[in-house]
C-alpha atoms as a PDB file:
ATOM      1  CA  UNK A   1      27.722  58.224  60.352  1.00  0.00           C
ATOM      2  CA  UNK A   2      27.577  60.944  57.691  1.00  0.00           C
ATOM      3  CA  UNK A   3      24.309  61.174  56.070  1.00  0.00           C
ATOM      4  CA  UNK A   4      23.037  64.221  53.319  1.00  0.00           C
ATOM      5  CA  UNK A   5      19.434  65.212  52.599  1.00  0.00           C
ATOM      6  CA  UNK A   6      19.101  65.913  49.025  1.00  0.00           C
ATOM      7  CA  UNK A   7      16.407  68.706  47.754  1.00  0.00           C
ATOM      8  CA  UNK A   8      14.283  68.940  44.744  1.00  0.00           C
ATOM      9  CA  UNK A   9      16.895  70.635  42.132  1.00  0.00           C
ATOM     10  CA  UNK A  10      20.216  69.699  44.003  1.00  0.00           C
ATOM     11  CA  UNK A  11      22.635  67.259  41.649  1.00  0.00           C
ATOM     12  CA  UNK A  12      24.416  64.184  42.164  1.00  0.00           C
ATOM     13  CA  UNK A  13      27.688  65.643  41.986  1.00  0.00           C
ATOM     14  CA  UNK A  14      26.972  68.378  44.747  1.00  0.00           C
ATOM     15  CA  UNK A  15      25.526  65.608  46.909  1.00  0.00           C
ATOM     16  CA  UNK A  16      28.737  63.207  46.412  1.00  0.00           C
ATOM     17  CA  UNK A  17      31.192  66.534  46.869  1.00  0.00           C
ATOM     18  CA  UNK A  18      29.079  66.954  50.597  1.00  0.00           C
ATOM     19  CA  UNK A  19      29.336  63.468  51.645  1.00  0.00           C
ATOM     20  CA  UNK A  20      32.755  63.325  50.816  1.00  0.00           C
ATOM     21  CA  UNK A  21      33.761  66.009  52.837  1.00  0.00           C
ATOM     22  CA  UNK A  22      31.551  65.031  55.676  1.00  0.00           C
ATOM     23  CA  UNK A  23      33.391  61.775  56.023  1.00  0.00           C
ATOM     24  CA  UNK A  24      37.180  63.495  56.055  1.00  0.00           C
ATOM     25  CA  UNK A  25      35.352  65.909  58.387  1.00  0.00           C
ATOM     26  CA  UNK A  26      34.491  62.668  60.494  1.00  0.00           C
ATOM     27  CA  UNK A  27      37.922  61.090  60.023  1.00  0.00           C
ATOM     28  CA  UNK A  28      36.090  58.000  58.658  1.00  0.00           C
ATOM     29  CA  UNK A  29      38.989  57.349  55.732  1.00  0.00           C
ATOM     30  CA  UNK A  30      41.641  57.630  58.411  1.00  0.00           C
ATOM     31  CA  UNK A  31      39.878  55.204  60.411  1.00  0.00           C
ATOM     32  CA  UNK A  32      39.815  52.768  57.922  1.00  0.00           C
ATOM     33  CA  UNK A  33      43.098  53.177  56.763  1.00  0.00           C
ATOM     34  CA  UNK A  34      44.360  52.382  60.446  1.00  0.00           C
ATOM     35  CA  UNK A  35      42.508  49.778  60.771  1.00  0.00           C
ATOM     36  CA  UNK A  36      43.635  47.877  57.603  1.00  0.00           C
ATOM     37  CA  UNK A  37      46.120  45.859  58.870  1.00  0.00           C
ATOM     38  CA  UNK A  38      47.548  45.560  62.674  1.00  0.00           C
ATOM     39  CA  UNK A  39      49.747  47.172  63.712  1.00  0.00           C
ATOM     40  CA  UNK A  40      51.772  45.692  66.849  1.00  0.00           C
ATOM     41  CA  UNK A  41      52.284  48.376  69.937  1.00  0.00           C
ATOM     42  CA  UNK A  42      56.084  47.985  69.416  1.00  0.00           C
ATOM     43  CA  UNK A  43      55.934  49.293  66.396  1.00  0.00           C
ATOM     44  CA  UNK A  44      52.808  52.094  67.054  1.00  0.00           C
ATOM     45  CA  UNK A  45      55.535  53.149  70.248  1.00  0.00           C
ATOM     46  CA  UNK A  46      58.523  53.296  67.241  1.00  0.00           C
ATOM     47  CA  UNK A  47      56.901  55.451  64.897  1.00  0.00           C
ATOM     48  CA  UNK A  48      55.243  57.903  67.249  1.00  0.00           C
ATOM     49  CA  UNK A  49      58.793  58.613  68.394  1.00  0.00           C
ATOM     50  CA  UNK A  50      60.045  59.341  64.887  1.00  0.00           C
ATOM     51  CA  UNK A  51      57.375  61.662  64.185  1.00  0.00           C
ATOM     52  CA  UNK A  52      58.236  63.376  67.514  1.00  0.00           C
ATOM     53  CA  UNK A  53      61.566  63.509  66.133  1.00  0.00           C
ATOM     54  CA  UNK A  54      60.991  64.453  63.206  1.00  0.00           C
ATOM     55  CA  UNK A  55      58.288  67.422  64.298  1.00  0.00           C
ATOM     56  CA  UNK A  56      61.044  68.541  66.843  1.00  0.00           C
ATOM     57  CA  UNK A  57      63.785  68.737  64.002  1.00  0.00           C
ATOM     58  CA  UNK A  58      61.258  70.344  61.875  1.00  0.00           C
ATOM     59  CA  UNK A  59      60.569  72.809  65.110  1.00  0.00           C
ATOM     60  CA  UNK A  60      64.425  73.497  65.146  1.00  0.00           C
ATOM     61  CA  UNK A  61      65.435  74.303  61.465  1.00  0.00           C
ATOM     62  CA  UNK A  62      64.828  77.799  61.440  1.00  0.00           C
ATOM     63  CA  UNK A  63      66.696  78.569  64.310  1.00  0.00           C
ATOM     64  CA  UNK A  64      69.845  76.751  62.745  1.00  0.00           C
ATOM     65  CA  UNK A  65      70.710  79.655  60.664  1.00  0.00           C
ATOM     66  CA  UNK A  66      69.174  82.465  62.533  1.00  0.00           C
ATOM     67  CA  UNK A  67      73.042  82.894  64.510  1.00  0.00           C
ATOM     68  CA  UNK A  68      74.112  85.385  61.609  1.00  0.00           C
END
């Protein structure tokens, strides 16, 4: 769990702006966004292939024109 020591003179906003990035650093908002709802393995196996599908068009594009 992220946790921030403040000093003497330090503000609030400084403090907010470190535990903010401490959590992304942790992936704690990811976390929580996954676990939001359930997700059934069907569907978890369905869109991992479309992202590899997508990452391996993605991959691909520049070398669709590059037959000049």
């Amino acid at each position: 769990m992220p946790g921030i020591y403040l000093r003497e003179g330090d503000s609030f906003e400084a403090a907010i702006k470190k535990f903010k990035k401490q959590c992304e650093k942790a992936g704690i908002l990811s976390e929580i966004r996954k676990r939001e709802s359930y997700e059934k393995p069907s569907v978890k196996k369905k869109k991992k292939a479309q992202a590899a599908r997508k990452r391996l068009t993605k991959k691909q594009r520049p070398f669709k024109f590059s037959s000049y």
